[in-house]
Protein backbone atom coordinates (compact mmCIF):
# COMPACT_ATOMS: atom_id res chain seq x y z
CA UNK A 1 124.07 -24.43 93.72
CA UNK A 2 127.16 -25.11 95.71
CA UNK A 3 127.15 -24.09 98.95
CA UNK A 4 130.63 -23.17 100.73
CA UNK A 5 132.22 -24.84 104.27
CA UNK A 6 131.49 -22.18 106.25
CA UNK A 7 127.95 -21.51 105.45
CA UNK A 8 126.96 -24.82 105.88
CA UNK A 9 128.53 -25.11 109.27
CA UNK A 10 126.69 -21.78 109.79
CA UNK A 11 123.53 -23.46 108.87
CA UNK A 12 124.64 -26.31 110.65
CA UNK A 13 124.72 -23.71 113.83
CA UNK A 14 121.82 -21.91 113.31
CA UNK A 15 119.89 -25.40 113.14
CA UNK A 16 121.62 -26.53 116.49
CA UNK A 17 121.33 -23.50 118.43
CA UNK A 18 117.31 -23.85 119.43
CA UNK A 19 118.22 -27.10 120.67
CA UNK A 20 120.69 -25.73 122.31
CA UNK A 21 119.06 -22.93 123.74
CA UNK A 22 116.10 -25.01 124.79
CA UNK A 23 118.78 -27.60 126.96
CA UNK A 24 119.56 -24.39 128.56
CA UNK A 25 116.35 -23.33 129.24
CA UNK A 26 115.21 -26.07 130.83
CA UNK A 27 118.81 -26.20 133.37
CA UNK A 28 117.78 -22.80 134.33
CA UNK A 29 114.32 -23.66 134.79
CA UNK A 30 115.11 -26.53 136.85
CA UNK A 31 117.68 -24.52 138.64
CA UNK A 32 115.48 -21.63 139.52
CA UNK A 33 111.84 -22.73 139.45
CA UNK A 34 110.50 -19.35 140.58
CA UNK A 35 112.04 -17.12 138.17
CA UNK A 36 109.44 -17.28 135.74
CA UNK A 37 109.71 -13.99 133.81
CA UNK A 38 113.80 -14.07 133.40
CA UNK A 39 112.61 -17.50 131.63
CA UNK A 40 110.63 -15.42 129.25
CA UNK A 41 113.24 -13.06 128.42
CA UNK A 42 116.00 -15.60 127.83
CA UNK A 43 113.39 -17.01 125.59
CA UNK A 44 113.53 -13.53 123.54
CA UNK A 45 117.13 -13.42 123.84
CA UNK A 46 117.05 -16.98 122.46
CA UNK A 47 114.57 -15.54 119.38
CA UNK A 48 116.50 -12.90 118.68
CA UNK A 49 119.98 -14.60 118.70
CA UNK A 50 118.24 -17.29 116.09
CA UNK A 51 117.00 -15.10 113.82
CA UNK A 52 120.08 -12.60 114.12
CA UNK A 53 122.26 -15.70 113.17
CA UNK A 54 119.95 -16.77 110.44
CA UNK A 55 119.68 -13.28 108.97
CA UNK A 56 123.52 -13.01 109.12
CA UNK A 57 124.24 -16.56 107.73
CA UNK A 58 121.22 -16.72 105.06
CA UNK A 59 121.25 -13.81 103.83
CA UNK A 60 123.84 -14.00 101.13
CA UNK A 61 123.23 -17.37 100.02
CA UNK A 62 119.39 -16.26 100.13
CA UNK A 63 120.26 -13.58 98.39
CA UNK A 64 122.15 -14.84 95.68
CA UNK A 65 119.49 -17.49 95.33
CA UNK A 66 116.91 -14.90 95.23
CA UNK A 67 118.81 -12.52 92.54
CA UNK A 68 119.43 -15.92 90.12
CA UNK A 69 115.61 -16.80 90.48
CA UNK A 70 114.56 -13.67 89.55
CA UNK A 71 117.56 -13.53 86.66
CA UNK A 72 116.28 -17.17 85.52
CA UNK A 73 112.29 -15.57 86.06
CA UNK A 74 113.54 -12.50 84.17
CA UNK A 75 114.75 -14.88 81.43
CA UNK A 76 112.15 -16.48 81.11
CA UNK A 77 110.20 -13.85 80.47
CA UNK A 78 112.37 -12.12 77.96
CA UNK A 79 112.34 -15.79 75.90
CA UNK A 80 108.36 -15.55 76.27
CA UNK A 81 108.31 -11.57 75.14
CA UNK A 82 110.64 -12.71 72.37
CA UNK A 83 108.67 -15.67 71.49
CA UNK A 84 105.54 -13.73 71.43
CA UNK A 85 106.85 -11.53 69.02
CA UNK A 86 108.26 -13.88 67.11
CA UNK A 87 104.97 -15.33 66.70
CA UNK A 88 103.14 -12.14 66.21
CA UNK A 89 106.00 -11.67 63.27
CA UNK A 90 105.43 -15.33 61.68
CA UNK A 91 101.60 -14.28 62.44
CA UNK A 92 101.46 -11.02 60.59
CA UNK A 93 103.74 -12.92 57.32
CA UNK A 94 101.05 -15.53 57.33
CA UNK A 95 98.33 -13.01 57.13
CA UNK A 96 99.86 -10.87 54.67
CA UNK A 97 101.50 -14.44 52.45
CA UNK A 98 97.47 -15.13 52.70
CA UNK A 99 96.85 -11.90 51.79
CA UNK A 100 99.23 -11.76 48.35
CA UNK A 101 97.78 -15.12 47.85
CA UNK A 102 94.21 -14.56 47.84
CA UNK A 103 95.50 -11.46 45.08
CA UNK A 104 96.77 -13.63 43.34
CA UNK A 105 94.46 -16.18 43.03
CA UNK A 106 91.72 -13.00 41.87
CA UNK A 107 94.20 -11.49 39.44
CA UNK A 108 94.84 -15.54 38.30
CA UNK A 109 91.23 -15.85 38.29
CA UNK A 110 90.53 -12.94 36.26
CA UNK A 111 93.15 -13.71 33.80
CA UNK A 112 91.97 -16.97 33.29
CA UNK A 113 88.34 -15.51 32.66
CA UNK A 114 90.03 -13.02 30.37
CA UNK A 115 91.82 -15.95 28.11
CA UNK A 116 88.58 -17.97 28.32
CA UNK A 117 86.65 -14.92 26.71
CA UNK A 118 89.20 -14.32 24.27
CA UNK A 119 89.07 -18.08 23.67
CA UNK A 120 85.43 -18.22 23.21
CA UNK A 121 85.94 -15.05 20.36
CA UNK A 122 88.31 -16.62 18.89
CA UNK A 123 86.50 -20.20 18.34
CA UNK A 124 83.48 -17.95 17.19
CA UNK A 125 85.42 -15.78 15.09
CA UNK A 126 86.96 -19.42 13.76
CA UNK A 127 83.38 -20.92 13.16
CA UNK A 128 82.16 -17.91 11.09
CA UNK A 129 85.34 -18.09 8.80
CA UNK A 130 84.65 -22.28 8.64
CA UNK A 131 80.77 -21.20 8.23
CA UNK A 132 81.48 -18.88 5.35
CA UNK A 133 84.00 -21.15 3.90
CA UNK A 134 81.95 -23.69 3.26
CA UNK A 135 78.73 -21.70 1.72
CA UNK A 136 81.27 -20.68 -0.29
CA UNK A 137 82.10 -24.16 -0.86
CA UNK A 138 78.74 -25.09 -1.70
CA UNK A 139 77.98 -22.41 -3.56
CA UNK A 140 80.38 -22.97 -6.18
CA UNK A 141 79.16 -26.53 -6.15
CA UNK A 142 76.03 -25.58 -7.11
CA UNK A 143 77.61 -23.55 -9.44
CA UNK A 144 79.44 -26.04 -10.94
CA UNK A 145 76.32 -28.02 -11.15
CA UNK A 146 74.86 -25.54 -12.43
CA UNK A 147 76.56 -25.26 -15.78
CA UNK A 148 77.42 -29.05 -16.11
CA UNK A 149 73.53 -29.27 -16.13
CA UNK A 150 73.26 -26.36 -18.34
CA UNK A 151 76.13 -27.89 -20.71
CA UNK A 152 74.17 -31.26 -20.77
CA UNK A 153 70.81 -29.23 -21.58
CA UNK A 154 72.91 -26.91 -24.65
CA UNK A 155 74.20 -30.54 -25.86
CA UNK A 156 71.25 -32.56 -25.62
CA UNK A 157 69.22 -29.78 -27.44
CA UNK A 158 72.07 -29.47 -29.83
CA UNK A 159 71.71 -33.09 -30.52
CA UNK A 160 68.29 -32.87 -31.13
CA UNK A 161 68.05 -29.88 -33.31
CA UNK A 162 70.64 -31.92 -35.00
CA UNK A 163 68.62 -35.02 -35.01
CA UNK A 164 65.34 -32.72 -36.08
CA UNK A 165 67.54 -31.19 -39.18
CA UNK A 166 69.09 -34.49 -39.94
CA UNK A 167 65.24 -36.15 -40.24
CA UNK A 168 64.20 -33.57 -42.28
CA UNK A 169 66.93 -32.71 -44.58
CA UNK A 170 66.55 -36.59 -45.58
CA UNK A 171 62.72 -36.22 -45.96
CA UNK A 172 63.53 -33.29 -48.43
CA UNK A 173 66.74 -34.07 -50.07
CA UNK A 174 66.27 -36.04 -53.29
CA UNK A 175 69.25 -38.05 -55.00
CA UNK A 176 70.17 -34.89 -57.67
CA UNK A 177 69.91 -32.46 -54.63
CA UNK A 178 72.40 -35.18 -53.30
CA UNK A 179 74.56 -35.48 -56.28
CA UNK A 180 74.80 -31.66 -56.58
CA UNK A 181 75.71 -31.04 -52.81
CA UNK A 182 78.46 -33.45 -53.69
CA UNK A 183 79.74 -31.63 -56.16
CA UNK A 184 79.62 -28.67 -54.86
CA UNK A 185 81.60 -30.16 -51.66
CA UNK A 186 84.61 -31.86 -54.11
CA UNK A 187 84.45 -28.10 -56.26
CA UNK A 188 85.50 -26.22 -52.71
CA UNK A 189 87.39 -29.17 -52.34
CA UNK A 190 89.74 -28.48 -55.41
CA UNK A 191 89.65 -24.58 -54.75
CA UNK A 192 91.30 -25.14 -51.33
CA UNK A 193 93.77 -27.54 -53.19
CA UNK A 194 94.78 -24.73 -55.31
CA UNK A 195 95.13 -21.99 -53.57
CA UNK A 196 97.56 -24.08 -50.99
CA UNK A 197 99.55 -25.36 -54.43
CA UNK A 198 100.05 -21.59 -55.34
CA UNK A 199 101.15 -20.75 -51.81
């Protein structure tokens, strides 16, 4: 704060005029030792003059100092109003950010449990198709089994019948029953011959 000529040679007064005043005092007093109560009242006078010249001479400067302390005080409040709700703002956001957040993370959560159980049905809905597929499978390998058993069983029977009627056509056929089957083979023989030739 600057502080102009003539207020500091005010101040410069004011702080010189108790000395002052006391020098006086004290000439007086040794001057008239028995006036003891005019001493008292030029000690008043002296008070009243000080503090008179310091009211006139501080005042403004006081006052000024005074009105830019409170200003800076008032300032300083305002900043810590302001920067209390500034933080009650950024407070609040948190909370409600937190807030949205911990929504989100349910509805994620849910979701997530949601595509797991659809997941799950899906696998098991999979595995029954897969399951069924391959009964199926094996089924028709039995089947297939099956009748390439039941084809050996028709041909090894048919072989044997064949085997059985083979044995005993030999045991029974004689060399004319031979002879004559012969001839009756080459006589169907010739009658197939023909009827192609005429044709």
């Amino acid at each position: 704060m600057t502080v102009s000529r003539g207020v500091a040679l005010g101040l410069l007064l004011i702080l010189l005029m108790p000395f002052l005043a006391l020098s006086q005092g004290e000439e007086k007093a040794a001057a008239e030792p028995e006036s003891g109560g005019s001493g008292f009242i030029w000690k008043v006078v002296n008070f009243a003059v000080l503090f008179g010249a310091l009211f006139f001479f501080l005042r403004k400067p006081l006052g000024e100092m005074l009105a830019k302390k409170t200003d800076v005080i008032r300032d300083i409040l305002e900043d810590a109003h302001n920067d209390r709700e500034k933080a009650e703002a950024k407070l609040a956001e948190a909370q409600a950010r937190a807030a949205a957040l911990e929504t989100e993370a349910a509805a994620l959560k849910e979701q997530a449990a949601a595509e797991g159980r659809a997941e799950t049905e899906k696998i098991r809905a999979l595995s029954a198709r897969e399951a069924e597929r391959i009964r199926s499978l094996a089924s028709q390998e039995v089947d297939i089994h099956l009748q390439a058993g039941i084809r050996e069983l028709k041909e090894y029977t048919a072989e044997l019948a064949a085997g059985l009627a083979e044995d005993r056509i030999r045991k029974r056929l004689t060399d004319a029953d031979q002879s004559a089957l012969i001839d009756r083979s080459i006589g169907r023989l010739k009658d197939i011959h023909e009827e192609r030739a005429a044709r």
